[in-house]
Protein backbone atom coordinates (compact mmCIF):
# COMPACT_ATOMS: atom_id res chain seq x y z
CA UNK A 1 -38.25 239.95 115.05
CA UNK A 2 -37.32 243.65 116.53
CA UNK A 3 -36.24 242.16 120.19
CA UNK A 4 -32.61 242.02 119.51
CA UNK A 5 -32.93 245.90 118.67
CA UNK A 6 -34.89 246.13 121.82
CA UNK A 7 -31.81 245.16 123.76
CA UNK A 8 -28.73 246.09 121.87
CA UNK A 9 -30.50 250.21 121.64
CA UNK A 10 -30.08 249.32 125.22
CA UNK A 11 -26.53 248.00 125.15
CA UNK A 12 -25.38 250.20 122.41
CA UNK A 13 -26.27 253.31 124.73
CA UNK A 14 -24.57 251.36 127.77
CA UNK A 15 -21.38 251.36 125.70
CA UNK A 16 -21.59 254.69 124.69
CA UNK A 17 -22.13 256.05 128.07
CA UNK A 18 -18.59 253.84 129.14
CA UNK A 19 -16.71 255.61 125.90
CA UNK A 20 -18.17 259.21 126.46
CA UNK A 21 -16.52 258.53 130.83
CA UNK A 22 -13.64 257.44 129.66
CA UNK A 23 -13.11 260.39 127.45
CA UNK A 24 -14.48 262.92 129.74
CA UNK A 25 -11.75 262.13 132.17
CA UNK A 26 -9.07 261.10 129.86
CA UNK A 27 -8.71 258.16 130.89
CA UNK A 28 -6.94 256.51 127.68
CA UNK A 29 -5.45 254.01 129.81
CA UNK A 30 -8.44 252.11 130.28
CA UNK A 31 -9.91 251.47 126.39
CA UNK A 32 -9.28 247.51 127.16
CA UNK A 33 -11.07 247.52 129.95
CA UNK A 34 -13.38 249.20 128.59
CA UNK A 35 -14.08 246.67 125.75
CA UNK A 36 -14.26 243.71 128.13
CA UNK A 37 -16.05 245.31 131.00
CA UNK A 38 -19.03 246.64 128.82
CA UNK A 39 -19.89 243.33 126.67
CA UNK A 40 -19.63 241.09 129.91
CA UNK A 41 -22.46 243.48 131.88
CA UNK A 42 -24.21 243.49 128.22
CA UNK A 43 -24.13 239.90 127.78
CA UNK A 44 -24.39 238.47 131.44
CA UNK A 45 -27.87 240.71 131.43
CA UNK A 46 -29.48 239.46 128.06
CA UNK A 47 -28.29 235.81 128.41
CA UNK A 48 -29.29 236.19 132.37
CA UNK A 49 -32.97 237.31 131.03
CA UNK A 50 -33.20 234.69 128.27
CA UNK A 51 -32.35 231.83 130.83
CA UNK A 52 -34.59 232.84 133.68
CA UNK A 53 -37.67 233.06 130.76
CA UNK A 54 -37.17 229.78 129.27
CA UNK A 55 -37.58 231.21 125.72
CA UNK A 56 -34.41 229.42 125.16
CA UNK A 57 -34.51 225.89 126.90
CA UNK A 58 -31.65 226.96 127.99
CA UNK A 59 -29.95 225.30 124.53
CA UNK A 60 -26.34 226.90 123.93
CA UNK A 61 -27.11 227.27 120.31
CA UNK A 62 -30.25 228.70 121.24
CA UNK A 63 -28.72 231.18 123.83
CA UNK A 64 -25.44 232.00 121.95
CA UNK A 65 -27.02 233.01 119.01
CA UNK A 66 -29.62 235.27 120.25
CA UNK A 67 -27.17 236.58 122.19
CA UNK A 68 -25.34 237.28 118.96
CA UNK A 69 -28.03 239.22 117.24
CA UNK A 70 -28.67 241.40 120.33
CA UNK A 71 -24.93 241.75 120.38
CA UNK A 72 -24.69 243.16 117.00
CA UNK A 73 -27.03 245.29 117.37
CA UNK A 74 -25.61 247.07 120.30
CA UNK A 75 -22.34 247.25 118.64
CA UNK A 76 -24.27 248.52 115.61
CA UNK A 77 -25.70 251.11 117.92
CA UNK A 78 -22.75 252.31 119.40
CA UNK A 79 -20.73 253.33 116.09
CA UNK A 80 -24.07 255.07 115.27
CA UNK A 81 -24.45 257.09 118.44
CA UNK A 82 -20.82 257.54 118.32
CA UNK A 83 -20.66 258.83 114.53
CA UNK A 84 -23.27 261.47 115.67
CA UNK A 85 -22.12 262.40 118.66
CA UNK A 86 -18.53 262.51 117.58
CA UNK A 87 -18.05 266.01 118.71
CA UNK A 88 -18.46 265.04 122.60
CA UNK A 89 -16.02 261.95 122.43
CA UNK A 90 -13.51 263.18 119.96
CA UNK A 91 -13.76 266.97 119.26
CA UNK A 92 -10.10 267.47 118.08
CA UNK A 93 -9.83 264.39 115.24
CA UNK A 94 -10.42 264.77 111.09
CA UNK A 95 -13.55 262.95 110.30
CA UNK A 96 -11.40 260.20 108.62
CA UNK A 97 -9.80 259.50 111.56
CA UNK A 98 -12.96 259.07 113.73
CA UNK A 99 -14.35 256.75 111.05
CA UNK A 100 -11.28 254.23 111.16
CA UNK A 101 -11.25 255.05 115.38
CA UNK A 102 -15.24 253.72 114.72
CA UNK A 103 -14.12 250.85 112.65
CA UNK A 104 -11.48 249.43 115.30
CA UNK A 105 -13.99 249.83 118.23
CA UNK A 106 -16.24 248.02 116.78
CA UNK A 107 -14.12 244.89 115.35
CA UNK A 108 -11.73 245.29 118.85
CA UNK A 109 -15.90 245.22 120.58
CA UNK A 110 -17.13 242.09 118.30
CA UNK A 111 -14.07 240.12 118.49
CA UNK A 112 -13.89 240.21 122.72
CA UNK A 113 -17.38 240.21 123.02
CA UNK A 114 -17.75 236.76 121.19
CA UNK A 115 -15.32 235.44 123.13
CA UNK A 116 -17.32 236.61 126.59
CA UNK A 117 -20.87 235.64 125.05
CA UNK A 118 -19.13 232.08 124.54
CA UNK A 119 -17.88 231.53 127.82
CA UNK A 120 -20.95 233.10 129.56
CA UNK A 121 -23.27 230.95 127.50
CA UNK A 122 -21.25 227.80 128.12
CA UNK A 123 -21.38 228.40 131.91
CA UNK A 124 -24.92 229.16 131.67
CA UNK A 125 -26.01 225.80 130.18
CA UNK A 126 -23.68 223.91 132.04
CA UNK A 127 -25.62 224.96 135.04
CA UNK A 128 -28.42 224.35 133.65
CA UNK A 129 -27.48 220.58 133.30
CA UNK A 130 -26.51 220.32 136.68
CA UNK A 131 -29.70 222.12 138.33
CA UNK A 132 -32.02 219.05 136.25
């Protein structure tokens, strides 16, 4: 019951660490990136681990959706670490603006990550029917 938080305390400090590099050199630039490069090492890890274990049977629903859960709680995660840690990433915003900043990360995060945890789980059972 407590193995997505296993993983997304995991992921959530993963995308934390890309957010506090990107600020520490400025690089503003980069934010998309960002949100597409940290979900697809994320989610090619924890749907990579579920396959090779064959908790899953390698189902899509199966894989997708535990992928989900882990994904939300990473995302979760993130905002939280963020929130506290505010001061490091964003020292010279009002605290309403960091909480809609929070808000859009985290909807911008979901909304490309589903899209990558689709496509990664799709190829990932597709393999899986052509290896058997």
């Amino acid at each position: 019951m407590l193995e997505p938080f296993r993983f997304g305390v995991l992921g959530g400090l993963f995308l934390f660490l890309l957010l506090y590099v990107q600020s520490m050199f400025e690089l503003v630039d980069l934010t998309v990136l960002r949100w597409i490069f940290g979900p697809i090492v994320f989610i090619l890890i924890i749907v990579a681990l579920d396959f090779r274990s064959n908790r899953s049977n390698q189902n899509f629903k199966i894989l997708w959706f535990s992928g989900f859960t882990r994904l939300i709680a990473a995302i979760i995660t993130f905002l939280g670490i963020t929130f506290i840690t505010r001061d490091l990433v964003w020292s010279s915003l009002d605290k309403g603006d960091i909480v809609y900043i929070l808000f859009m990360e985290g909807v911008n995060q979901l909304f490309i990550a589903l899209i990558i945890l689709s496509i990664i789980t799709a190829l990932f059972t597709k393999l899986n029917r052509k290896t058997h």
